[in-house]
Protein backbone atom coordinates (compact mmCIF):
# COMPACT_ATOMS: atom_id res chain seq x y z
CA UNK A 1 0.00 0.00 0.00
CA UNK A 2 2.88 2.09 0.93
CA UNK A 3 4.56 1.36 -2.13
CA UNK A 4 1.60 2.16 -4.54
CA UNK A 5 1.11 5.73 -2.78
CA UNK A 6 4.95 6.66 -3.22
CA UNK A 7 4.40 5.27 -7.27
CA UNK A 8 1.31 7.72 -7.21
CA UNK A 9 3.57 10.53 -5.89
CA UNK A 10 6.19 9.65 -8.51
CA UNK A 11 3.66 9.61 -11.43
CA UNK A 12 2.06 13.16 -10.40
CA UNK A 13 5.10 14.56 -10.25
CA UNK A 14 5.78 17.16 -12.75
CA UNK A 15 9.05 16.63 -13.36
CA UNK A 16 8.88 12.91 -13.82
CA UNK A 17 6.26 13.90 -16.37
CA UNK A 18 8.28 16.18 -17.66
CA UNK A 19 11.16 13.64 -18.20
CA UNK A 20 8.65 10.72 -19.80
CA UNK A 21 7.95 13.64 -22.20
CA UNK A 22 11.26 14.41 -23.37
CA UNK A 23 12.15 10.49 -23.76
CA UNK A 24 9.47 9.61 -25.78
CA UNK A 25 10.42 12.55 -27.73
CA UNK A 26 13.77 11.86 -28.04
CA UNK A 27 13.06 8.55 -29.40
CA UNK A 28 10.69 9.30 -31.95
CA UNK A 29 13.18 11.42 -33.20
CA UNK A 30 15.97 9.04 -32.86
CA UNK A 31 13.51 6.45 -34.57
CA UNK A 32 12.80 8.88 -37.39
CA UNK A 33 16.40 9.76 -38.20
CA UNK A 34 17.35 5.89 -38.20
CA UNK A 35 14.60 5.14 -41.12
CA UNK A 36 15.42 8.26 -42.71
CA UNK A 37 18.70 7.56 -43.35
CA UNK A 38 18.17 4.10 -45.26
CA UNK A 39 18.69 3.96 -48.89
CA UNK A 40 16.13 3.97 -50.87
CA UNK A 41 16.84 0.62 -53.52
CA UNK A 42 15.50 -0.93 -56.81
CA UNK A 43 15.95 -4.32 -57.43
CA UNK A 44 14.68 -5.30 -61.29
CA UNK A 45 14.73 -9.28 -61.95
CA UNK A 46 13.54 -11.13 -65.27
CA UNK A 47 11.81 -7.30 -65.83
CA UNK A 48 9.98 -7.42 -62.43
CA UNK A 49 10.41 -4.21 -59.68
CA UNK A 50 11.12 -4.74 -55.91
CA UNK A 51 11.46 -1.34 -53.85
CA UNK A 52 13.57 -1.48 -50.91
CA UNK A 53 14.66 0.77 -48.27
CA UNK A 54 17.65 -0.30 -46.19
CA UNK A 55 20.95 0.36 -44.31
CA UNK A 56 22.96 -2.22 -46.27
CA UNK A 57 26.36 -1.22 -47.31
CA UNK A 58 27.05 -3.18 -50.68
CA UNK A 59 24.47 -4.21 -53.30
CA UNK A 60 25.76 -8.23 -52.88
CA UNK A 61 24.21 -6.93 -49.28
CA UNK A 62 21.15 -6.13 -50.70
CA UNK A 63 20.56 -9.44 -52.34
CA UNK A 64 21.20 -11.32 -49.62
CA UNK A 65 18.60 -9.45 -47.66
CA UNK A 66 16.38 -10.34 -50.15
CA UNK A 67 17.19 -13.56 -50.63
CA UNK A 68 18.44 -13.28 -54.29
CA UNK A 69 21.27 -16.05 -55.11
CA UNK A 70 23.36 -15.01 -58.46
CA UNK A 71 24.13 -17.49 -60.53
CA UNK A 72 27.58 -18.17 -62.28
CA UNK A 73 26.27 -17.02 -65.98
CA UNK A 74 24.08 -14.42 -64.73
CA UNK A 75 24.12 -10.70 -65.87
CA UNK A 76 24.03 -8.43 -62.93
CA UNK A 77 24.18 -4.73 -63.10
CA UNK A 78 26.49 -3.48 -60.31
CA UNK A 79 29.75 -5.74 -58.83
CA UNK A 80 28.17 -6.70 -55.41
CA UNK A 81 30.91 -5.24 -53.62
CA UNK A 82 29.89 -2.06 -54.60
CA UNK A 83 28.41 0.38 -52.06
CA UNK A 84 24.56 1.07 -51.77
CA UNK A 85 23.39 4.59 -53.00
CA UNK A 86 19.61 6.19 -52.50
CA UNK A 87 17.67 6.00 -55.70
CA UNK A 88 20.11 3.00 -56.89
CA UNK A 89 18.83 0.57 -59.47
CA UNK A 90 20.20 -3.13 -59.36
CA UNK A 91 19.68 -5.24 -62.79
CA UNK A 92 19.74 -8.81 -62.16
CA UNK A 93 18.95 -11.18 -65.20
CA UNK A 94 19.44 -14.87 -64.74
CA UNK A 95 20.93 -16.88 -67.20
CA UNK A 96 18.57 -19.45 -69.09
CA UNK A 97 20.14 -22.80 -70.96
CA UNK A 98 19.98 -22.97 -74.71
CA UNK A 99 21.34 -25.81 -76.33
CA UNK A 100 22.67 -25.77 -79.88
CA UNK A 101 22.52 -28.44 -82.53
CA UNK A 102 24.85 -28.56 -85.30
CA UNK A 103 24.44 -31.55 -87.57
CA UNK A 104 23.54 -33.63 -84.61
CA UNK A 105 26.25 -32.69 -82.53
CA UNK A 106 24.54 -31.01 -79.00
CA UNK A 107 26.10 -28.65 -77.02
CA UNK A 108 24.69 -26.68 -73.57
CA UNK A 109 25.51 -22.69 -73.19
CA UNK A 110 23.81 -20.50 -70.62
CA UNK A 111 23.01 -16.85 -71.65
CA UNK A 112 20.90 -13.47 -70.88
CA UNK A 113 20.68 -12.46 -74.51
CA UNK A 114 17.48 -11.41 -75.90
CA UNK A 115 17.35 -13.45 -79.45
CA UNK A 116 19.05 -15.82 -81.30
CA UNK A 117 20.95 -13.31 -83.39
CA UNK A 118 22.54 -11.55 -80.34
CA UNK A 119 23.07 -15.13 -78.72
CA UNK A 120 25.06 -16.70 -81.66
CA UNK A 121 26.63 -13.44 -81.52
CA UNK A 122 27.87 -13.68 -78.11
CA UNK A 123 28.50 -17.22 -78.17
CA UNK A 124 30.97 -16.88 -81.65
CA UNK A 125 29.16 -19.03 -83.53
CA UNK A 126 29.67 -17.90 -87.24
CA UNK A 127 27.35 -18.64 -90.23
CA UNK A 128 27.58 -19.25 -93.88
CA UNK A 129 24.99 -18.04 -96.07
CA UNK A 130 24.22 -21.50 -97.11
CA UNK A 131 23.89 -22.90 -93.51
CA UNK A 132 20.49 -23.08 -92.41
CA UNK A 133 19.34 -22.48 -88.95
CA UNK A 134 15.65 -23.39 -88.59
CA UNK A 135 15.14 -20.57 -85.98
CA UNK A 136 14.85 -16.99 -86.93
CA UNK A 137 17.08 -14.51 -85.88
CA UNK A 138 14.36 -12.53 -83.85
CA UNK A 139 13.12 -15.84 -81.72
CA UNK A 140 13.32 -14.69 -78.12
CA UNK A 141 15.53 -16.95 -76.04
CA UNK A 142 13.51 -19.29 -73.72
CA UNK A 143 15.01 -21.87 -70.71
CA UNK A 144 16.03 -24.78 -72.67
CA UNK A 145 15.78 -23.66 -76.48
CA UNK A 146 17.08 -25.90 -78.64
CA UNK A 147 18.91 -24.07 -81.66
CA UNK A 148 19.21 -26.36 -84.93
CA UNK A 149 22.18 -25.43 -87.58
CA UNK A 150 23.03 -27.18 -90.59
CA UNK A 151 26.59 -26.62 -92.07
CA UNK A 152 26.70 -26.48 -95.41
CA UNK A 153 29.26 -28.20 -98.18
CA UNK A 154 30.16 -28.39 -101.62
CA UNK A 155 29.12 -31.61 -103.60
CA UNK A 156 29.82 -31.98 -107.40
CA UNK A 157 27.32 -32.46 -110.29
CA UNK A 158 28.40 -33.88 -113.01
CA UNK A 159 25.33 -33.26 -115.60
CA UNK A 160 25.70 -34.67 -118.99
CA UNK A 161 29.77 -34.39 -118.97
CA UNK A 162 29.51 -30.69 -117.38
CA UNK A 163 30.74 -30.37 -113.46
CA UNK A 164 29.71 -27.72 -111.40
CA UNK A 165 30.22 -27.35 -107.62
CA UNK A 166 26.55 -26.59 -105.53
CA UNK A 167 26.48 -25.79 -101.70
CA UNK A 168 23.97 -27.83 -99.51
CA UNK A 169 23.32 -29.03 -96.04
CA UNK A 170 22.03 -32.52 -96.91
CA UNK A 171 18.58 -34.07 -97.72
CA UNK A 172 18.26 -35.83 -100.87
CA UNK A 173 19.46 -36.01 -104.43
CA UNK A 174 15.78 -35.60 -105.39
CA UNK A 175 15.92 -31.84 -103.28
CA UNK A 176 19.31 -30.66 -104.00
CA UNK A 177 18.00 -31.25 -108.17
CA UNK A 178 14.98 -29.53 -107.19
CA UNK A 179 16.98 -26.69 -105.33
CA UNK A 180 19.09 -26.35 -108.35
CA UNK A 181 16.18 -26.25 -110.64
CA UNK A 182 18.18 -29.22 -112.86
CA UNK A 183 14.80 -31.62 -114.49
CA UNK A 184 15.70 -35.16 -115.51
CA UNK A 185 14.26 -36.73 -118.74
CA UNK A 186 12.32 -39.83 -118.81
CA UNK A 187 15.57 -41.61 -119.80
CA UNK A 188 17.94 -39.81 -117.94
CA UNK A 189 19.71 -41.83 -115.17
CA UNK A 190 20.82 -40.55 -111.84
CA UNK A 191 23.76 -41.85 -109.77
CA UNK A 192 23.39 -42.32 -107.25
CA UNK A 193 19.62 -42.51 -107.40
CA UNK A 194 17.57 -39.85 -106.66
CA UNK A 195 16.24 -41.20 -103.12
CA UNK A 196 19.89 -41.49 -101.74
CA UNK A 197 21.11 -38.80 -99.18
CA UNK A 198 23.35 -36.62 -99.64
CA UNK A 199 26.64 -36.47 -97.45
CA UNK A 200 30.00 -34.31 -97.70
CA UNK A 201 31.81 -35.92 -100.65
CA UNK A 202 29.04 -37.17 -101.98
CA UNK A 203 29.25 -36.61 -106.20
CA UNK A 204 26.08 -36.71 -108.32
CA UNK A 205 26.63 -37.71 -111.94
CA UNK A 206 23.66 -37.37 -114.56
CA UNK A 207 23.68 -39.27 -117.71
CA UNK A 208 20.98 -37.32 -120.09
CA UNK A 209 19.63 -40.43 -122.37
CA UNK A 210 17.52 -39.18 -125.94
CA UNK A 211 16.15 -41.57 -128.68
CA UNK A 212 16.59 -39.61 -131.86
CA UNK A 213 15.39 -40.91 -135.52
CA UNK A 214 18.08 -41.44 -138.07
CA UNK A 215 18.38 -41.67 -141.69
CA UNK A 216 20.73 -42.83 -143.78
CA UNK A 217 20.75 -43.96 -148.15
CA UNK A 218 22.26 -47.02 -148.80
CA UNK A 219 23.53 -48.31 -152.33
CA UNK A 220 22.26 -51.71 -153.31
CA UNK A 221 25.15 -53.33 -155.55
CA UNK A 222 23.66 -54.74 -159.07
CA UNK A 223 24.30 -58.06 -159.98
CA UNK A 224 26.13 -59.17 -163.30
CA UNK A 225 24.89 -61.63 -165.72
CA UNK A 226 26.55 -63.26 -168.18
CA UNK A 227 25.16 -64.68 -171.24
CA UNK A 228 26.39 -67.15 -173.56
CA UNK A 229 26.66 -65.74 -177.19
CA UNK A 230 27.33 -68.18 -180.20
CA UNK A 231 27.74 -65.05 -182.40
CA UNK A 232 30.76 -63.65 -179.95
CA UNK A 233 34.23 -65.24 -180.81
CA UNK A 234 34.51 -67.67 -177.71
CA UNK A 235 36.85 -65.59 -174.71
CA UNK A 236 35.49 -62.26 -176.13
CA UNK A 237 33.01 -60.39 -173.73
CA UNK A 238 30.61 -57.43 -175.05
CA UNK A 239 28.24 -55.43 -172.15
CA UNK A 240 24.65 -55.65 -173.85
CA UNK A 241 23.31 -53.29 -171.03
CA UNK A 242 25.04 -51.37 -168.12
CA UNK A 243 24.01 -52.07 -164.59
CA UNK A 244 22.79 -49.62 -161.93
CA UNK A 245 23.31 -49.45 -158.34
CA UNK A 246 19.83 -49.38 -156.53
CA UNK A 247 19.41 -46.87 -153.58
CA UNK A 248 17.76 -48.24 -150.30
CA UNK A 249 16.23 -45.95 -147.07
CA UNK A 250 17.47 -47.56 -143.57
CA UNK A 251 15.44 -46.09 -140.67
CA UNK A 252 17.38 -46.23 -137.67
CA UNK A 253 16.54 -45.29 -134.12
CA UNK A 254 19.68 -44.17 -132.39
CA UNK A 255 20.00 -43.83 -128.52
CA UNK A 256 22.79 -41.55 -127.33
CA UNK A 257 24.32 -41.04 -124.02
CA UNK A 258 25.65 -37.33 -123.39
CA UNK A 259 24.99 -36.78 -127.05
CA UNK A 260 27.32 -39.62 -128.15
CA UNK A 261 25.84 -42.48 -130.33
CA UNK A 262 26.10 -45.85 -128.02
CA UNK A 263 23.31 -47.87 -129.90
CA UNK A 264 21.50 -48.04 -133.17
CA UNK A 265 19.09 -50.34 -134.29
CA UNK A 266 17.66 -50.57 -137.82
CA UNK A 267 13.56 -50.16 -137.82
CA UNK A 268 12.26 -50.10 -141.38
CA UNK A 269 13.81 -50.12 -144.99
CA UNK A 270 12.17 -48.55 -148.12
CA UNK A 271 13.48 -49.16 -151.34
CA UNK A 272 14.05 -45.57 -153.28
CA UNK A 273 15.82 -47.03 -156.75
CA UNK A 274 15.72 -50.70 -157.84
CA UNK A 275 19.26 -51.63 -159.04
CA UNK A 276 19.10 -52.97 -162.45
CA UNK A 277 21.52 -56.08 -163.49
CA UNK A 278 24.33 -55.73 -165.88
CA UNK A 279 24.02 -58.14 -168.58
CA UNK A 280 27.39 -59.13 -170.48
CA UNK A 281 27.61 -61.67 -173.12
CA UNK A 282 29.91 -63.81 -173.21
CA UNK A 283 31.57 -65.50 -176.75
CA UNK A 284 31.13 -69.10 -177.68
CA UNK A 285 31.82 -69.34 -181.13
CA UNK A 286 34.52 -71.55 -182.15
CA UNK A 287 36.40 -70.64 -185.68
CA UNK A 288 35.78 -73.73 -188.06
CA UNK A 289 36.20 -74.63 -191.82
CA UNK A 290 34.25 -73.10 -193.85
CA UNK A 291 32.47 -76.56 -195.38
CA UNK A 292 31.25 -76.91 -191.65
CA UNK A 293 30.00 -73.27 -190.98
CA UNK A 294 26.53 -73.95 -192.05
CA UNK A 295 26.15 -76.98 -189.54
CA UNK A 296 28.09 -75.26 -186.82
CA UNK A 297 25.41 -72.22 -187.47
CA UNK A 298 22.82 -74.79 -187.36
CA UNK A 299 23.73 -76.64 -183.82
CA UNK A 300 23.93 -72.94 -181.89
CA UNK A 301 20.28 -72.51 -182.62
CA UNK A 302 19.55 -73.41 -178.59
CA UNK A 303 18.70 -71.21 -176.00
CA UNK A 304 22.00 -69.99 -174.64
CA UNK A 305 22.99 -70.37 -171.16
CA UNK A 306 23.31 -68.15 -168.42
CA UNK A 307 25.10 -67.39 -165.32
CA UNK A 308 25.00 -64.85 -162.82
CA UNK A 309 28.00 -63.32 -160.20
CA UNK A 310 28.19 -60.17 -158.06
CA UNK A 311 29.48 -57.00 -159.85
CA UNK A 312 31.07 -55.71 -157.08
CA UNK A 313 31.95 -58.18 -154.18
CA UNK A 314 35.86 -56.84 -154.29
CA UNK A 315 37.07 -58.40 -151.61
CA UNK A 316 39.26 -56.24 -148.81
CA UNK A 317 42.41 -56.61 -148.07
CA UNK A 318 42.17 -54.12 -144.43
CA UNK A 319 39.83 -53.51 -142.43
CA UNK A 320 39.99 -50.30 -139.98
CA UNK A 321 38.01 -49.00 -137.36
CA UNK A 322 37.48 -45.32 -137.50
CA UNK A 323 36.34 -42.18 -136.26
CA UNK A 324 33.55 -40.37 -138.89
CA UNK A 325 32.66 -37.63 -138.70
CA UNK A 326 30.65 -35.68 -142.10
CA UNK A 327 30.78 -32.27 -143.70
CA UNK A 328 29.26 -30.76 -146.73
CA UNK A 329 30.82 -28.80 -149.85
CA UNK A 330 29.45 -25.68 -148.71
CA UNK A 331 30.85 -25.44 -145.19
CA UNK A 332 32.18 -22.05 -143.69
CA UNK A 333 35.41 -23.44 -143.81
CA UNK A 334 34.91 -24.70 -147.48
CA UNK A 335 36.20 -22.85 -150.55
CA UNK A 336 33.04 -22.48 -151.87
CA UNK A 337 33.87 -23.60 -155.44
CA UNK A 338 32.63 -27.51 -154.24
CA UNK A 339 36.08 -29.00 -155.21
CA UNK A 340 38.30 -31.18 -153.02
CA UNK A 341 42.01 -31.42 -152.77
CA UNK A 342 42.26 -33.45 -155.72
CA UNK A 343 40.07 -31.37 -157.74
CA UNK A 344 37.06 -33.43 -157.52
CA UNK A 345 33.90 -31.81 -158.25
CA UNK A 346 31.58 -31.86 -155.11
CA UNK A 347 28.73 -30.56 -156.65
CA UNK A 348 28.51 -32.04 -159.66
CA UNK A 349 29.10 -35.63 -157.32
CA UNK A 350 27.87 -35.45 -154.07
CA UNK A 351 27.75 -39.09 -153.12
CA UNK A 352 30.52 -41.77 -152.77
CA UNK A 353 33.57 -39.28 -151.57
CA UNK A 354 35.46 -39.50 -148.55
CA UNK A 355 38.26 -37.53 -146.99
CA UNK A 356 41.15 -38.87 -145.04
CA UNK A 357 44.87 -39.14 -143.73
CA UNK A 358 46.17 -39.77 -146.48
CA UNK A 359 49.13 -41.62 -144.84
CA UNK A 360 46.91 -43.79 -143.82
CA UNK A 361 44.21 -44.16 -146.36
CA UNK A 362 46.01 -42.90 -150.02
CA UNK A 363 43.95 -40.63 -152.04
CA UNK A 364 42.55 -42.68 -154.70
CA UNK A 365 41.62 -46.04 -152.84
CA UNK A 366 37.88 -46.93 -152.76
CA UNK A 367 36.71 -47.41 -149.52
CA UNK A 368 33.56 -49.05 -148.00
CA UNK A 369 32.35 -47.60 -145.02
CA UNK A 370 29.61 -48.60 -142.55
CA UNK A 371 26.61 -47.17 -143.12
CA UNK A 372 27.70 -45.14 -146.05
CA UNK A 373 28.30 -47.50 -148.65
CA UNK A 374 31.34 -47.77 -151.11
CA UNK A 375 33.19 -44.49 -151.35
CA UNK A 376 36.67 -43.23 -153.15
CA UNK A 377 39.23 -41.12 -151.01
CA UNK A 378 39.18 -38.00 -152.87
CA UNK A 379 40.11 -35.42 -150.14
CA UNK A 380 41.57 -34.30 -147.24
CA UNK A 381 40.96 -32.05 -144.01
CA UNK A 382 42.52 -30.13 -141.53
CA UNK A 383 41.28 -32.15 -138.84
CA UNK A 384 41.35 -35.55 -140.60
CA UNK A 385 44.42 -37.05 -138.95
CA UNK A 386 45.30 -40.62 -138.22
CA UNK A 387 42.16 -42.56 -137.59
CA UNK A 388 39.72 -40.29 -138.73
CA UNK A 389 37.18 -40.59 -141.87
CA UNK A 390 35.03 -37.31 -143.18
CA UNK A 391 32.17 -38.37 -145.30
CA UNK A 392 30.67 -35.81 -147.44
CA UNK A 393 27.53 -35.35 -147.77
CA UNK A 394 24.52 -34.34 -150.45
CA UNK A 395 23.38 -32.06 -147.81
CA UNK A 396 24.07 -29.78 -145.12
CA UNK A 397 21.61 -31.03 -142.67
CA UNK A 398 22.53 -34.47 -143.55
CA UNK A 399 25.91 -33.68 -142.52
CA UNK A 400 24.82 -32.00 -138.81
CA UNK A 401 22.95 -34.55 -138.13
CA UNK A 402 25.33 -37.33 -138.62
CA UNK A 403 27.54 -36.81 -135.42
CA UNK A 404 30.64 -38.53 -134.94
CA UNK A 405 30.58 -42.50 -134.76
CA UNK A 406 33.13 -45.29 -134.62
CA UNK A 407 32.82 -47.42 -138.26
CA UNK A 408 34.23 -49.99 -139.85
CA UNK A 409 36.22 -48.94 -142.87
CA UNK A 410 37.15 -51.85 -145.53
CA UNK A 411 39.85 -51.00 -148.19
CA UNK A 412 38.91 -52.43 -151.54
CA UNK A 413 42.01 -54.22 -153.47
């Protein structure tokens, strides 16, 4: 009771009241001075704001208090050892994973660019115009991204003898033709074949195939008959009629690989002359007495006999294999007059000349060629060296579209 009174005394006591006063003062002032004085902080993460105020020293002092852990490949604004101002801003973007694929070959990277482009950037990883990535450069970079890169290379095509070197990253042959806008015929062939992939080193060859029509004259040799003739002096021969050669049409249809001739088969034959037979007569008549003319006369009154032989079965004594080529009398090259070396008349005789080496053929020889018939070796060339035949012929056109084949050549004794 005693104690309560004295309290009582104490608490009315102006000066004790006086002193409460002036504490409580005191620390509301002390209180307000101690939150005035913390910094005022921004922390942004992954674009999201935290306001703090606090009486941290450093910004890694900061984070802790707000329980922010930096990772190893993560982009922070300030070094955390540096010291906490009012109004400071702290940038703190964490690193996502982004794995790259280059032709099947993974490989992890952790980054805080924005896109692709600045990420490859960063990273050093250099492109070709003909890689492909199958990402855009503006793709924003997500946690785990996969990033697929093909590296291209240089394959060779080979098309019908000419080579050209293509860039690609792969696929088939099929796509890299189509990418290259190269068609293939019907007949063409493709090697390797057009579902095959394509790898580094990998050479594409294209053999262009055409069936073209081809045709060619042909002389048909006449034959020779002989004719017994009791009024001919036996061992003396008389021609009663010349023979002509007939002319026959051969229809070939000629396959060519790369525009060289590899096959030709024969499909029809028309018949433009009939050759016509040389008839020579042949003596019998045996000199005799003239007491037994009248009955020699009289036993030649049969029918006389006849037999028949090839005109013009010479027989060969060499037989060549050549390369022919054909030309025409009025080439650019040509003197225009139609004469060969040898001063053979082209125009006037169109058919049945040949030029050639003459060291190897002499001018002069007849010749029989395959598919061209019998010819002479009347001229020479420029070009026509060793092994090589030129066959002339009627026509221009004829002669373009004849090519260059291998033929047998015969040389005629």
């Amino acid at each position: 009771m005693k104690r309560l009174l004295n309290l009582k005394r104490i608490l009315q006591n102006k000066d004790f009241k006086y002193a409460i006063s002036l504490f409580v003062i005191i620390g509301f002032i002390c209180f307000s001075f101690y939150e005035l004085s913390k910094a005022e902080v921004t922390v942004v993460q992954n674009d999201e704001e935290t306001t703090v105020h606090t009486h941290a020293k450093t910004v890694g002092d900061v984070l802790n208090e707000l329980a922010i852990d930096v990772g190893e490949h993560d982009k922070l604004s300030h070094e955390q050892s540096d010291h906490v101002n009012s109004g400071m801003q702290i940038e703190h973007t964490i690193a996502k994973e982004v794995v790259v694929n280059v032709d099947g070959e993974k490989q992890s990277y952790y980054t805080t660019a924005d896109n692709v482009e600045v990420f490859l950037a960063e990273q050093n990883i250099e492109l070709t115009k003909n890689d492909h990535i199958k990402q855009s450069m503006d793709t924003n970079i997500e946690d785990n991204l996969e990033i697929n890169i093909e590296k291209a290379f240089q394959i060779t095509i080979n098309d019908g003898g000419e080579e050209k070197q293509v860039w690609t990253t792969g696929g088939t042959v099929k796509n890299l033709l189509a990418s290259e806008e190269i068609e293939i015929g019907e007949l063409d062939r493709v090697e390797p074949k057009q579902s095959a992939s394509i790898s580094e080193g990998t050479a594409v060859n294209i053999t262009r195939v055409e069936k073209v029509k081809d045709v060619e004259e042909e002389e048909v040799d006449y034959k020779v008959v002989k004719r017994s003739d009791n009024s001919l002096t036996k061992g003396k021969e008389e021609v009663v009629s010349e023979g002509e050669t007939g002319v026959v049409e051969k229809h070939y249809e000629v396959v060519l690989e790369n525009g060289e001739e590899v096959s030709r088969e024969l499909v029809k034959e028309n018949v433009k002359k009939e050759s016509k037979e040389r008839i020579v007569a042949i003596g019998t008549k045996v000199s005799q007495p003239a007491t037994t003319i009248t009955t020699a006369s009289a036993a030649t009154n049969s029918t006389p006999s006849e037999t028949v032989s090839r005109g013009k079965e010479e027989e060969s004594s060499k037989t060549l294999y050549m390369k022919a080529t054909a030309y025409n009398w009025d080439c650019a090259t040509c003197d225009g007059r139609g004469l060969t070396s040898t001063g053979y008349n082209l125009k006037a005789n169109p058919n049945g000349v040949v030029a050639v080496d003459p060291s190897v053929i002499p001018l002069g020889t007849k010749v029989w060629v395959e598919g061209y018939g019998y010819a002479i070796a009347r001229d020479t060339g420029g070009n026509i060296k060793g092994n090589k035949i030129d066959l002339h012929m009627s026509t221009k056109q004829k002669a373009a579209s004849y090519g260059s084949r291998t033929v047998k050549v015969k040389i005629i004794d």
